[in-house]
Protein backbone atom coordinates (compact mmCIF):
# COMPACT_ATOMS: atom_id res chain seq x y z
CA UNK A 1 0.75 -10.62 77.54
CA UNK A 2 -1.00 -8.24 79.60
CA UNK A 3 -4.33 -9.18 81.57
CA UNK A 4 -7.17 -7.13 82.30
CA UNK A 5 -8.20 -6.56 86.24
CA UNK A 6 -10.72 -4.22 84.88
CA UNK A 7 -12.73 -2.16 82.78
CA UNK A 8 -11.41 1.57 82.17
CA UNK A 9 -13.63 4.26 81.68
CA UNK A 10 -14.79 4.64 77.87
CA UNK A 11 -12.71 7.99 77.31
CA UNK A 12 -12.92 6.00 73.55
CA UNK A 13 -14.25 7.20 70.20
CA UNK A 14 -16.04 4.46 68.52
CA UNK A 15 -18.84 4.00 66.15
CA UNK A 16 -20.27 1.01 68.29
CA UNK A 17 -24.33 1.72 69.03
CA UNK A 18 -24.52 2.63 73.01
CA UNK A 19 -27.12 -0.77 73.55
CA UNK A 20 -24.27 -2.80 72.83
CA UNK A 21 -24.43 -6.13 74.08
CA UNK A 22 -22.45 -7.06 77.62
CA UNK A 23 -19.56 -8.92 75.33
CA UNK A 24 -19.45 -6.01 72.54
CA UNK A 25 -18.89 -3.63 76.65
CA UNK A 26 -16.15 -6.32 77.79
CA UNK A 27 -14.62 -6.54 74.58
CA UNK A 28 -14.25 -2.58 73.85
CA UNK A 29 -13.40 -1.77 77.57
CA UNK A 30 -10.51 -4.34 78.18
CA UNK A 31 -9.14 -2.88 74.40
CA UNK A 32 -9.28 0.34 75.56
CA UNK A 33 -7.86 0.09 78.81
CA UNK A 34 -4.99 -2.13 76.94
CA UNK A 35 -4.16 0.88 74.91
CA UNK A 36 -4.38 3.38 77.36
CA UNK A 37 -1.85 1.71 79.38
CA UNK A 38 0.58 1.41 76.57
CA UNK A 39 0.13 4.53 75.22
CA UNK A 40 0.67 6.20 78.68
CA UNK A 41 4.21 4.19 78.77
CA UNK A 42 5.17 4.45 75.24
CA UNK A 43 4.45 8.82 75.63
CA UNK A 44 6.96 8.30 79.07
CA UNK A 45 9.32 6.51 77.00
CA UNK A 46 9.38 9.55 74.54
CA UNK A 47 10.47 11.79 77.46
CA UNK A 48 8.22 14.41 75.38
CA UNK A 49 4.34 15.82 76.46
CA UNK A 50 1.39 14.49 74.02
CA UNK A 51 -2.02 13.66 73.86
CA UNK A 52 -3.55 10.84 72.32
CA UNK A 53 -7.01 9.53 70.73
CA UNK A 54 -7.70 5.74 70.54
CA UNK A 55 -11.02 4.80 67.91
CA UNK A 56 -11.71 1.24 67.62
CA UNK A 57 -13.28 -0.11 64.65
CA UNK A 58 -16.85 -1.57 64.87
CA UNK A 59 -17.11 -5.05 66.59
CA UNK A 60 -19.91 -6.97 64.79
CA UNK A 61 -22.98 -7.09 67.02
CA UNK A 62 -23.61 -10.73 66.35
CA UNK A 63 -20.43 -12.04 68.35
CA UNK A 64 -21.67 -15.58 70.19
CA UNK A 65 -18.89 -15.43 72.52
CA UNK A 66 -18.83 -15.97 76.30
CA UNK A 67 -18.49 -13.72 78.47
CA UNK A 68 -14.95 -13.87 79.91
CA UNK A 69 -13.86 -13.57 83.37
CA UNK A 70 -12.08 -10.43 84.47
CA UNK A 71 -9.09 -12.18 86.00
CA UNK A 72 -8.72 -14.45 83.04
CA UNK A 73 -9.19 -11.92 79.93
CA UNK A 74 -5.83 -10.53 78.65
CA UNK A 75 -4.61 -8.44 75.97
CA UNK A 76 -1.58 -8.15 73.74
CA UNK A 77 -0.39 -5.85 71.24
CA UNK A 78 -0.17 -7.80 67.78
CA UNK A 79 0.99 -5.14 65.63
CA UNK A 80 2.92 -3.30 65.32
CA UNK A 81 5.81 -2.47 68.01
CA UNK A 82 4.48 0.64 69.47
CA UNK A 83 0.85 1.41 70.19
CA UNK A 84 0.81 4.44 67.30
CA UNK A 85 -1.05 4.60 64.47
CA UNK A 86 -2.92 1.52 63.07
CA UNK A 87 -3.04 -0.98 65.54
CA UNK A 88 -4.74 -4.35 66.28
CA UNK A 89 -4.97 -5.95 69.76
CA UNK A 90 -5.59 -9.50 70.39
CA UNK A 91 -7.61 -10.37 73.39
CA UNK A 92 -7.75 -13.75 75.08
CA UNK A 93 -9.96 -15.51 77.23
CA UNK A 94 -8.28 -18.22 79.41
CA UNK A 95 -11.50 -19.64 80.72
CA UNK A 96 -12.70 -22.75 80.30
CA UNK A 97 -14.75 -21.53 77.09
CA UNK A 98 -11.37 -20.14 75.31
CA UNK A 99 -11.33 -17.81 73.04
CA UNK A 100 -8.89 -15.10 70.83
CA UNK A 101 -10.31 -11.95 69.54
CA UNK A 102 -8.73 -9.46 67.60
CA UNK A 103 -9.66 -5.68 67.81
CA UNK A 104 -8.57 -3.13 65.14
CA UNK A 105 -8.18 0.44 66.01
CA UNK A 106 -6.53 4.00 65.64
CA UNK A 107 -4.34 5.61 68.23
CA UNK A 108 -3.49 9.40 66.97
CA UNK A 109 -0.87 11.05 68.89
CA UNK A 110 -0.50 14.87 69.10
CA UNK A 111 2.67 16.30 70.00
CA UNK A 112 4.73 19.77 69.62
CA UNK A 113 6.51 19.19 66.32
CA UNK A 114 8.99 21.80 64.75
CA UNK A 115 7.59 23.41 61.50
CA UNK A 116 8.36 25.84 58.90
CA UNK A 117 7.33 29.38 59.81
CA UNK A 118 7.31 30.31 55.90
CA UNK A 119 8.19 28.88 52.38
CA UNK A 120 11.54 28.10 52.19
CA UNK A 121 14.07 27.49 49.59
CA UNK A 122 16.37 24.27 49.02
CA UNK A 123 19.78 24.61 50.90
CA UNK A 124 18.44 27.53 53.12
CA UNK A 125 20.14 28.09 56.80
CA UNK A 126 17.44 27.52 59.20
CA UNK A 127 17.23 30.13 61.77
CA UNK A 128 15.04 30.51 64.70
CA UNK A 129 12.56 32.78 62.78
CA UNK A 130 11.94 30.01 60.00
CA UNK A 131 10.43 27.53 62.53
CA UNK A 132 8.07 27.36 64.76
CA UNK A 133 6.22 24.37 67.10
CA UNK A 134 2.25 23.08 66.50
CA UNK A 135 0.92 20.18 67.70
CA UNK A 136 0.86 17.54 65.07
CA UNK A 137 -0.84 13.90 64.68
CA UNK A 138 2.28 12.37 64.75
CA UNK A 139 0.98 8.73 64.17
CA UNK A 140 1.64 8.53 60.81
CA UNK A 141 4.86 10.40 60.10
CA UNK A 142 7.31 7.70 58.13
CA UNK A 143 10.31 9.89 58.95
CA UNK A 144 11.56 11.04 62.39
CA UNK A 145 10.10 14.49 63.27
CA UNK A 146 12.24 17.24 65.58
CA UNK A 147 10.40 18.86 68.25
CA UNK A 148 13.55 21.73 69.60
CA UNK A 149 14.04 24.23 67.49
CA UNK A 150 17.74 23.79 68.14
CA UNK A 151 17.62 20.62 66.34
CA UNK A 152 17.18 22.19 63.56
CA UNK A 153 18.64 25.60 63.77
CA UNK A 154 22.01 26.04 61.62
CA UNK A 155 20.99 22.87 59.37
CA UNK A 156 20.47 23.64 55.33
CA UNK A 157 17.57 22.18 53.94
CA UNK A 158 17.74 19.58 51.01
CA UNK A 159 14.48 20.61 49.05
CA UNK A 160 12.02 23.38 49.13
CA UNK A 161 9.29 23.20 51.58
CA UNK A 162 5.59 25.25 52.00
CA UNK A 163 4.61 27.12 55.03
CA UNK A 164 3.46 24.93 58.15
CA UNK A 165 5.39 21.65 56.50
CA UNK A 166 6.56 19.30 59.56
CA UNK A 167 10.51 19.54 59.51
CA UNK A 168 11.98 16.30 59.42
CA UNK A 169 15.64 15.07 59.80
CA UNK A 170 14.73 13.40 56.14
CA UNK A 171 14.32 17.52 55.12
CA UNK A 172 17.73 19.01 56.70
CA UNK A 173 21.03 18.40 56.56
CA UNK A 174 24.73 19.78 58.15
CA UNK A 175 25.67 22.83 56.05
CA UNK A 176 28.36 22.94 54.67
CA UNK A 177 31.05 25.90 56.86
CA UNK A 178 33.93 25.06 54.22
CA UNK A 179 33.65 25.95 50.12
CA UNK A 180 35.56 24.14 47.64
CA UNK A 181 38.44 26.86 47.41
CA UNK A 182 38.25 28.12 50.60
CA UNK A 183 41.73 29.04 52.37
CA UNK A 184 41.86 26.77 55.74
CA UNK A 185 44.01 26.03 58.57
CA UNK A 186 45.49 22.98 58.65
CA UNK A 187 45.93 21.63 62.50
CA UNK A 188 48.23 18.46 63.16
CA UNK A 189 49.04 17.38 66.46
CA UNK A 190 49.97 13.99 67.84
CA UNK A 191 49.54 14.69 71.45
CA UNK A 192 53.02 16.48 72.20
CA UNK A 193 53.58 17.96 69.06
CA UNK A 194 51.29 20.53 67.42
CA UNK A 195 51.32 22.35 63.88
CA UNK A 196 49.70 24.61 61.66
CA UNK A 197 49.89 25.33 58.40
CA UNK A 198 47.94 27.20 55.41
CA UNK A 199 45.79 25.12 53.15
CA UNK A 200 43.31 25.49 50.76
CA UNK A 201 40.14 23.12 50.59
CA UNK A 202 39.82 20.67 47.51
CA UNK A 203 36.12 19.46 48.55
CA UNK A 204 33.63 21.24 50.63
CA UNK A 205 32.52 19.70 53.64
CA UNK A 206 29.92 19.81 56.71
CA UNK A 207 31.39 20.18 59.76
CA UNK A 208 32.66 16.44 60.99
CA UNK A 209 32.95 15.58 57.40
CA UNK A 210 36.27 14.26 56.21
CA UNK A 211 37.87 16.49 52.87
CA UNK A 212 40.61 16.79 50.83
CA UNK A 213 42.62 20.15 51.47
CA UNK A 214 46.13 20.92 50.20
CA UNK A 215 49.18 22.31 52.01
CA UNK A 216 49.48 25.55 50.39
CA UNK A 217 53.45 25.15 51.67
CA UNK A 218 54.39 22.13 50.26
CA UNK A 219 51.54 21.68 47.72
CA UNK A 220 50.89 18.14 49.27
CA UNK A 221 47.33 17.35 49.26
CA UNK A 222 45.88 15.44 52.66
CA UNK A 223 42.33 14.40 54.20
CA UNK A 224 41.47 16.68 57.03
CA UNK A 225 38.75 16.45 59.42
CA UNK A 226 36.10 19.53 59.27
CA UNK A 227 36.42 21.09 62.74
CA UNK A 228 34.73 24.46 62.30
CA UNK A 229 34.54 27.48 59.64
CA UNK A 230 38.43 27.87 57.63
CA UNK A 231 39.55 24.91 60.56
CA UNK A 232 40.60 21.80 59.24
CA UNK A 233 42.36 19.15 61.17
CA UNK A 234 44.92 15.89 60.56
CA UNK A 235 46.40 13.35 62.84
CA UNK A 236 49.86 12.47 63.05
């Protein structure tokens, strides 16, 4: 629980008429300094630059509560874990009028998110040229959103998306450097002994994935380790 030394400046959207009453001014300014605060941290956490709009909902006029003291009025995120998208704070008064309040609101975020430059097709190879970065409300994304174009570069997507979609690690995946078919290297090595031999792959395979590939030479068939295009490796 956090408690509230003082009122913030209203940098706040909010539909709120400008006479409000002193309680409806306590109430909105100790929820918006609240969120400020742990917006601020959560966007440090991130490590990443963005800029962010709170809106509170309308606080019903009519309110008959004290007015708290500054030194005994806290806040406290109720839900949910971070302060992004939907959120509700609960504000307490500690006086010796108690009281609990909770305040609805909106925090938007807007960050640099990776997006496609132009329709693409399921299981293309992105490439630098497909993708590009725009600032996003991020708030409401369900999946986890990349914001380097590395992340992404080299990774097949697993459907079709439109122009200006938000690239997702939900939309891409590895692709895959070895075919079903494909003649490969098999490595072996168990520290102080190393061999090679000629293979051919059974499965295809991501690199990192685990396949079946058969020695070519004794027509044995093994799982290998993807380690890079024709490259396959086994341990001893």
């Amino acid at each position: 629980m956090r408690f509230i030394t003082g009122c913030a400046a209203l940098a706040i959207i909010f539909s709120t008429p400008l006479y409000a009453n002193p309680l409806i001014e306590q109430l909105i300014g100790a929820t918006n300094q609240f969120l400020e605060q742990e917006v601020e941290e959560h966007i440090a956490r991130l490590g990443q630059p963005a800029r962010y709009e709170i809106k509170l909902n309308r606080l019903d006029a009519r309110l008959r509560l004290p007015i708290c003291p500054e030194d005994q009025l806290s806040a406290e995120l109720e839900s949910p874990k971070v302060p992004v998208g939907r959120v509700t704070v609960r504000l307490g008064c500690d006086s010796s009028s108690p009281w609990r309040l909770f305040v609805p609101g909106q925090v938007s975020l807007y960050q640099q998110v990776l997006v496609s430059a132009r329709p693409l097709a399921r299981l293309s190879v992105l490439s630098a040229n497909d993708l590009t970065l725009q600032e996003r409300d991020t708030s409401m994304l369900r999946d986890k959103y990349l914001v380097d174009v590395q992340q992404a570069v080299g990774m097949r997507l697993t459907r079709p998306v439109a122009p200006d979609t938000i690239i997702t690690f939900a939309l891409i995946e590895q692709d895959e450097i070895i075919r079903r078919g494909d003649k490969v290297v098999i490595s072996a090595d168990n520290g102080s002994v190393s061999v090679r031999m000629p293979g051919e792959a059974m499965e295809s395979g991501a690199k990192g994935a685990q396949i079946r590939v058969r020695n070519t030479r004794s027509d044995r068939e093994v799982k290998a380790r993807v380690t890079g295009p024709g490259q396959v490796r086994v341990d001893l």
